[in-house]
PDB file of N, CA and C in Angstrom:
ATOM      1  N   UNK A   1     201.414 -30.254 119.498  1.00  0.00           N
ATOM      2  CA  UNK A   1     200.016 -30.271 119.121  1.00  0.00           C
ATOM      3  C   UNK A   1     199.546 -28.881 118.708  1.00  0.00           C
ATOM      4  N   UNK A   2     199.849 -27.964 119.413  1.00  0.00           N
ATOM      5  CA  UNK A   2     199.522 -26.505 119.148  1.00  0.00           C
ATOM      6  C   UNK A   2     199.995 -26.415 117.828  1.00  0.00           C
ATOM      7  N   UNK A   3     201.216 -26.648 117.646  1.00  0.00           N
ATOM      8  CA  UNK A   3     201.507 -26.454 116.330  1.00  0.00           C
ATOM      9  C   UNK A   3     200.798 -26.697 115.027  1.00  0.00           C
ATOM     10  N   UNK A   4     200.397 -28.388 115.006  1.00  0.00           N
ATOM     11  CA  UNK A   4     199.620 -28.514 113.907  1.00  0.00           C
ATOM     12  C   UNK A   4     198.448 -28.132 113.770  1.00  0.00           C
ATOM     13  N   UNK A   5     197.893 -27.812 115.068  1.00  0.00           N
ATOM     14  CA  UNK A   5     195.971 -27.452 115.003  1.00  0.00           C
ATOM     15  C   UNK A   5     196.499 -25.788 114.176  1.00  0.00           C
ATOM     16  N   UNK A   6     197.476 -24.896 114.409  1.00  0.00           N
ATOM     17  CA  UNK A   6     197.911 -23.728 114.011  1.00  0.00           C
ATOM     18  C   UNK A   6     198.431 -23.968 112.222  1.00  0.00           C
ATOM     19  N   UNK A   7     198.841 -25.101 112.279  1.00  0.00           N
ATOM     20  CA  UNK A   7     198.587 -25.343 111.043  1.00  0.00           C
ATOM     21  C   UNK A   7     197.602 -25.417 109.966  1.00  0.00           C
ATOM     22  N   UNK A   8     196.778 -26.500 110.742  1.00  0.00           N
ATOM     23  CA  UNK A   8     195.767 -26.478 110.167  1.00  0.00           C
ATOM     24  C   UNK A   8     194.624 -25.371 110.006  1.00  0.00           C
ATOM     25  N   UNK A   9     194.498 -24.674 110.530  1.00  0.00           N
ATOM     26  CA  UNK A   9     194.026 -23.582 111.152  1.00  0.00           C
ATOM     27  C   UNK A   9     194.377 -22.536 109.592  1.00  0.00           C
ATOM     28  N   UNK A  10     195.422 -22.485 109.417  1.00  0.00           N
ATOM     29  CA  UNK A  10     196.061 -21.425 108.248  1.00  0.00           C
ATOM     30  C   UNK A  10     195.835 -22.120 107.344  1.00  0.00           C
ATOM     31  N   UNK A  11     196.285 -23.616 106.996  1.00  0.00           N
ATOM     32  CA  UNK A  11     195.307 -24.425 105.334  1.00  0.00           C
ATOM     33  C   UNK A  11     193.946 -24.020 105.682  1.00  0.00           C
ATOM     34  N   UNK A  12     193.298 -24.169 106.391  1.00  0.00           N
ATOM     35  CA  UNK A  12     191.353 -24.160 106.358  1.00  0.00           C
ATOM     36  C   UNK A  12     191.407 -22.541 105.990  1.00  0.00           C
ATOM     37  N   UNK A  13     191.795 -21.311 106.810  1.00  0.00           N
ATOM     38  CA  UNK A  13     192.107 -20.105 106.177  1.00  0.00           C
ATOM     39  C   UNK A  13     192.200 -19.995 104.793  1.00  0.00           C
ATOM     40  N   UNK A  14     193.393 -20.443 104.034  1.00  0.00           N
ATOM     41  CA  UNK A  14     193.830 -20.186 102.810  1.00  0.00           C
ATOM     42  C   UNK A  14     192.853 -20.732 101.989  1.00  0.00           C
ATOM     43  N   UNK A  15     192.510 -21.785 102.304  1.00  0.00           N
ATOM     44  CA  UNK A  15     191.429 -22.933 101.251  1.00  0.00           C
ATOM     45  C   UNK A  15     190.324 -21.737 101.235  1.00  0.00           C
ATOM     46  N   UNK A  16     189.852 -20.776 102.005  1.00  0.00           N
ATOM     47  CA  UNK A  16     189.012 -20.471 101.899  1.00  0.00           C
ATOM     48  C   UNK A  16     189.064 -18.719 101.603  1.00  0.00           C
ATOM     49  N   UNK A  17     190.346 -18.472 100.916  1.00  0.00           N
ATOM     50  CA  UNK A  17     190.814 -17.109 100.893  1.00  0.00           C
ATOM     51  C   UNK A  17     190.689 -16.838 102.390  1.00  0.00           C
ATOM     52  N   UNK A  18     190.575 -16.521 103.456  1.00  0.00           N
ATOM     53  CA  UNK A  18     190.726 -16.026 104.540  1.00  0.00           C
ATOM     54  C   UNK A  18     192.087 -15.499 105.401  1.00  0.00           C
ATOM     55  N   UNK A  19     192.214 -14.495 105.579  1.00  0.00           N
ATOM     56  CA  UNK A  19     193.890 -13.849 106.544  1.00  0.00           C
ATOM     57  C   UNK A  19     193.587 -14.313 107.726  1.00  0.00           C
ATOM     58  N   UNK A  20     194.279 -15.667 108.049  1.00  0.00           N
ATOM     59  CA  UNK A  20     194.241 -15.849 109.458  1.00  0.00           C
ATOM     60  C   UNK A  20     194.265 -15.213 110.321  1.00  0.00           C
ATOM     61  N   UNK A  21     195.244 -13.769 110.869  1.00  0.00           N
ATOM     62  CA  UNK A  21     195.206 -12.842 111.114  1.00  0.00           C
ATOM     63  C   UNK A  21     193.977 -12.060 111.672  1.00  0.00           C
ATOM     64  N   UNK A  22     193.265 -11.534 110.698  1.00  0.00           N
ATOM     65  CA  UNK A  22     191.723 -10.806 110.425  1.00  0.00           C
ATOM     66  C   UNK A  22     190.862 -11.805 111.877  1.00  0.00           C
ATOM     67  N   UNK A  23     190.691 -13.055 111.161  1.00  0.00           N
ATOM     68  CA  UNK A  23     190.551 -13.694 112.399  1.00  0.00           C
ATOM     69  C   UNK A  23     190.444 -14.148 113.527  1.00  0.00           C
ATOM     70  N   UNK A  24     191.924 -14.223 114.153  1.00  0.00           N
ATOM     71  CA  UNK A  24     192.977 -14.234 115.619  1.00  0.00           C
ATOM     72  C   UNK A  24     191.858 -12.654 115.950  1.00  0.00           C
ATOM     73  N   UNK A  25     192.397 -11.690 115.451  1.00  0.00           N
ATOM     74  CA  UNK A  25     191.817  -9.991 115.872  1.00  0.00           C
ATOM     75  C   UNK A  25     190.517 -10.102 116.136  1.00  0.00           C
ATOM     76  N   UNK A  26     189.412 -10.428 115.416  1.00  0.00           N
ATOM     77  CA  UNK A  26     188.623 -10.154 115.546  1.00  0.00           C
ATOM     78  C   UNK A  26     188.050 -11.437 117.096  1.00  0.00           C
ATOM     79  N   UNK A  27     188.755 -12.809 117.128  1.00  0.00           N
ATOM     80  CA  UNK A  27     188.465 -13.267 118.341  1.00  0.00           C
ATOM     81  C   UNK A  27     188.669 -12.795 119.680  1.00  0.00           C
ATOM     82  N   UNK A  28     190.335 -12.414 119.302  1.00  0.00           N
ATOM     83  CA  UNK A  28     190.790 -11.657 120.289  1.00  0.00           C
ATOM     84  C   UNK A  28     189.615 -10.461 120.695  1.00  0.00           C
ATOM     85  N   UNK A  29     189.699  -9.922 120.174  1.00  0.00           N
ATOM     86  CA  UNK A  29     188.404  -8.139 120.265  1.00  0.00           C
ATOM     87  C   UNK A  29     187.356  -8.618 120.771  1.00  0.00           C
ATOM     88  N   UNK A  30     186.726  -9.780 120.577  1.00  0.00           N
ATOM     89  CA  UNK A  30     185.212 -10.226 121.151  1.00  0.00           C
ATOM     90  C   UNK A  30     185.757 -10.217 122.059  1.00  0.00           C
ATOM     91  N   UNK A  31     186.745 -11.764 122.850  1.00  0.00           N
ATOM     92  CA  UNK A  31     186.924 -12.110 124.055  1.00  0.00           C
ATOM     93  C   UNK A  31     186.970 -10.398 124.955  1.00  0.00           C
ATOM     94  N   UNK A  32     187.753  -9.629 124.566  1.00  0.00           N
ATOM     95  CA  UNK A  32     188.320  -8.340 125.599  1.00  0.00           C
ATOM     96  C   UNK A  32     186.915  -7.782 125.668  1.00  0.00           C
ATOM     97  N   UNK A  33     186.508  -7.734 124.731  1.00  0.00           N
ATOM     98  CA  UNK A  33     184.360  -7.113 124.800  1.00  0.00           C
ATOM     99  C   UNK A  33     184.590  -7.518 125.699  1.00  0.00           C
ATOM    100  N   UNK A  34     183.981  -9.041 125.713  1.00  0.00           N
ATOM    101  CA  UNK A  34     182.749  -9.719 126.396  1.00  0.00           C
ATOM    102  C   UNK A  34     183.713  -9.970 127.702  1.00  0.00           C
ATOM    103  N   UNK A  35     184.625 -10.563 127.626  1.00  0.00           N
ATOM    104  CA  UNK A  35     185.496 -10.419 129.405  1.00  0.00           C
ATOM    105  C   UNK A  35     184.930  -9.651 130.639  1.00  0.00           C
ATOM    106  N   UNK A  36     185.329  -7.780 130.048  1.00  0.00           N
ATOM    107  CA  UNK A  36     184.854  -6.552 130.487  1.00  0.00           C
ATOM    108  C   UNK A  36     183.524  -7.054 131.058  1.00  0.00           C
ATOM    109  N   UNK A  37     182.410  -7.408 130.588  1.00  0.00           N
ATOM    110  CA  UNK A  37     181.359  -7.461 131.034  1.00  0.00           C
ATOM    111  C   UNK A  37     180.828  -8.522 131.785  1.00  0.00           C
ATOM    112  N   UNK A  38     181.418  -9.969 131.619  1.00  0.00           N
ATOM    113  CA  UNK A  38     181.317 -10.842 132.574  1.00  0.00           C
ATOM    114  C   UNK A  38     181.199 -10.863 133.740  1.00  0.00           C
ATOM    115  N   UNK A  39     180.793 -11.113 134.871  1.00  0.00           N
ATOM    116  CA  UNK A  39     181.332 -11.470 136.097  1.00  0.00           C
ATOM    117  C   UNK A  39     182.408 -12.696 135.942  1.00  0.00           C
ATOM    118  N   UNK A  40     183.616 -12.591 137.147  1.00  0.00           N
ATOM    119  CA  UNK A  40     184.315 -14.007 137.115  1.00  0.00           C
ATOM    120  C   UNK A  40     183.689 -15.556 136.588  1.00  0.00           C
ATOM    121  N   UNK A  41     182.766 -15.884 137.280  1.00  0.00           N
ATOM    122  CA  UNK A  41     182.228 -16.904 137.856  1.00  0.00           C
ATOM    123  C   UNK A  41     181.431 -17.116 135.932  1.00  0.00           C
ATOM    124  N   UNK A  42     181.318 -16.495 135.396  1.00  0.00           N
ATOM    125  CA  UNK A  42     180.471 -16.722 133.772  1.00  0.00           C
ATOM    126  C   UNK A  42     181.917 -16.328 133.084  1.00  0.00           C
ATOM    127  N   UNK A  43     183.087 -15.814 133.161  1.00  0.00           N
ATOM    128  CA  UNK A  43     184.186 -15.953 132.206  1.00  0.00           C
ATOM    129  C   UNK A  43     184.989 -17.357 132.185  1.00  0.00           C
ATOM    130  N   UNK A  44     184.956 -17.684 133.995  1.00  0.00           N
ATOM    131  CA  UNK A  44     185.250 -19.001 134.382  1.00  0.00           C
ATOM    132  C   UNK A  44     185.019 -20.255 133.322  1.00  0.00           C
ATOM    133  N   UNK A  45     183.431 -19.730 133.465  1.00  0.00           N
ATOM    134  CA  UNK A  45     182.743 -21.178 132.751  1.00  0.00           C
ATOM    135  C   UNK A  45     183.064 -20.859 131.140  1.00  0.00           C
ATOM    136  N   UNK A  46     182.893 -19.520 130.723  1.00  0.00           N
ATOM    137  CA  UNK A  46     183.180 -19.678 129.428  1.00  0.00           C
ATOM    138  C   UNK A  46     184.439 -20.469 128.938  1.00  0.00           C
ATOM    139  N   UNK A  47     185.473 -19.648 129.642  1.00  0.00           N
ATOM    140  CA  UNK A  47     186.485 -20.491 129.196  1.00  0.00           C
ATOM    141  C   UNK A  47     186.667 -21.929 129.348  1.00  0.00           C
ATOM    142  N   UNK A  48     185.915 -22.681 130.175  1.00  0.00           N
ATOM    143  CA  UNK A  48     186.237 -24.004 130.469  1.00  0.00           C
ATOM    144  C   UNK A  48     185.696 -24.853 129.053  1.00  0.00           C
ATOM    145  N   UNK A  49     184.187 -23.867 128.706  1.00  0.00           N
ATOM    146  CA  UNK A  49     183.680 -24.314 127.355  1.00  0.00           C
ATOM    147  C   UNK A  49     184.405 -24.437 126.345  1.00  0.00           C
ATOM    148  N   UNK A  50     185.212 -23.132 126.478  1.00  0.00           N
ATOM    149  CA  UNK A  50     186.135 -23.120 124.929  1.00  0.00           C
ATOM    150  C   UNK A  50     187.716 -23.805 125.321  1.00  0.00           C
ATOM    151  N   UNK A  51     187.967 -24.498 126.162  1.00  0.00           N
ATOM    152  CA  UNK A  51     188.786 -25.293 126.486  1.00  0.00           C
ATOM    153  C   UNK A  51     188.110 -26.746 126.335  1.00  0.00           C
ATOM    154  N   UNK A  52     187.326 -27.473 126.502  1.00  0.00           N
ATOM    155  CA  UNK A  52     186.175 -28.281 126.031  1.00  0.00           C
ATOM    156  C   UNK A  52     186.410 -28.104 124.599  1.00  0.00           C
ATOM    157  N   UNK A  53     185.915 -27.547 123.970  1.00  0.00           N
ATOM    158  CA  UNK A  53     185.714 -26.899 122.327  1.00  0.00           C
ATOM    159  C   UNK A  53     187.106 -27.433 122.008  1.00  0.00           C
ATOM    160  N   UNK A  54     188.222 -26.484 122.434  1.00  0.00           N
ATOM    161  CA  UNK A  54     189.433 -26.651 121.845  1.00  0.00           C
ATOM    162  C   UNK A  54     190.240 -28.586 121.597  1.00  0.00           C
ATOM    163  N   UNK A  55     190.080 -29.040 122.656  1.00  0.00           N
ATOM    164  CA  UNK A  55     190.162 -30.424 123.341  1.00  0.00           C
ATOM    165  C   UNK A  55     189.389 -31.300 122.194  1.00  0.00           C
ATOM    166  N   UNK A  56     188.239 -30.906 121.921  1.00  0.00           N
ATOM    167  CA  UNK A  56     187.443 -31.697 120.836  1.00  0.00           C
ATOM    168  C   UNK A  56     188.345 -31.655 119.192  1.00  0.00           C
ATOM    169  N   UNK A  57     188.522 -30.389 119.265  1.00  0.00           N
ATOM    170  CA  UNK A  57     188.667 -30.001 118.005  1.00  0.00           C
ATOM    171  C   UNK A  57     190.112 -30.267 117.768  1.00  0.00           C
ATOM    172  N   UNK A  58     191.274 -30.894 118.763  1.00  0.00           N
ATOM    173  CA  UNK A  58     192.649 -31.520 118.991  1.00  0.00           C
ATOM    174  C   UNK A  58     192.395 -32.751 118.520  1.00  0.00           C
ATOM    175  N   UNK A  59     191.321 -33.548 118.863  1.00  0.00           N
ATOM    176  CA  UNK A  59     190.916 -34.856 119.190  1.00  0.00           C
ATOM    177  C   UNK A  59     190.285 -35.160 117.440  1.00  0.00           C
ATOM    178  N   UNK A  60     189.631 -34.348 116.773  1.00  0.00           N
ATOM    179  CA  UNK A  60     189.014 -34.252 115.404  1.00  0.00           C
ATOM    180  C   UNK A  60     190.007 -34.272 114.125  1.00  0.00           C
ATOM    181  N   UNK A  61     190.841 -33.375 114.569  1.00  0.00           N
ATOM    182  CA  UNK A  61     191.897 -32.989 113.940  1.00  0.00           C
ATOM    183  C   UNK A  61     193.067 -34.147 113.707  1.00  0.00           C
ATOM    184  N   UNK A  62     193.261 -34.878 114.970  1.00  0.00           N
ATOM    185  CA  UNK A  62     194.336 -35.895 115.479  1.00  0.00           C
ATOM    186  C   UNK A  62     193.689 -36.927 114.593  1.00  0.00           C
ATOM    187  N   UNK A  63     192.145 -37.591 114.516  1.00  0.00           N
ATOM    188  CA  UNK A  63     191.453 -38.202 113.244  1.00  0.00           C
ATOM    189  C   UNK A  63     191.467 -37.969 112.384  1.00  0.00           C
ATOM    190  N   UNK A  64     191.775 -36.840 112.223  1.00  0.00           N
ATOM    191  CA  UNK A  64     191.455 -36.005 110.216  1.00  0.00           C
ATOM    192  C   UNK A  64     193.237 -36.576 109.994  1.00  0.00           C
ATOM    193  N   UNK A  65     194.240 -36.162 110.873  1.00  0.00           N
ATOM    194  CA  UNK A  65     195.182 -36.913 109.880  1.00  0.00           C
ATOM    195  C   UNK A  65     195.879 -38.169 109.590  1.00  0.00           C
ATOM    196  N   UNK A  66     194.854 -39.083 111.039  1.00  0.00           N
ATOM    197  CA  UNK A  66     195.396 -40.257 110.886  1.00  0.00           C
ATOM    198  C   UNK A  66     194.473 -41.012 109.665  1.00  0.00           C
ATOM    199  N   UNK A  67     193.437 -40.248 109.065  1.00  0.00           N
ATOM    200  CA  UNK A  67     192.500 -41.273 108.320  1.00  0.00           C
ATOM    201  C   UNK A  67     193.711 -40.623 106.796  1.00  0.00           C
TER     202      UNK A  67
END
């Protein structure tokens, strides 16, 4: 599964001129920001959100190629 959302991920990139890359970095760089400044207990929940998020967007994706 990782694989194709990483797939897809680099077509939606390219379709849109974008360096996947540039991307990954600049998410990566927020998360290490905003981490630093969190308490546990609000990085906790963030991540559970963007695990939520991710889960949806497996589930969207898994529709986009069965239609």
């Amino acid at each position: 599964m990782k694989d194709i959302i990483h797939q897809k991920f680099e077509e939606k990139c390219s379709l849109h001129n974008i360096r996947s890359e540039v991307i990954n970095k600049l998410v990566l760089d927020t998360i290490r920001e905003v981490s630093g400044k969190l308490s546990n207990k609000h990085f906790d929940m963030m991540l559970k959100d963007f695990e939520t998020e991710q889960t949806a967007l497996e589930k969207s994706i898994e529709q986009t190629k069965d239609t």
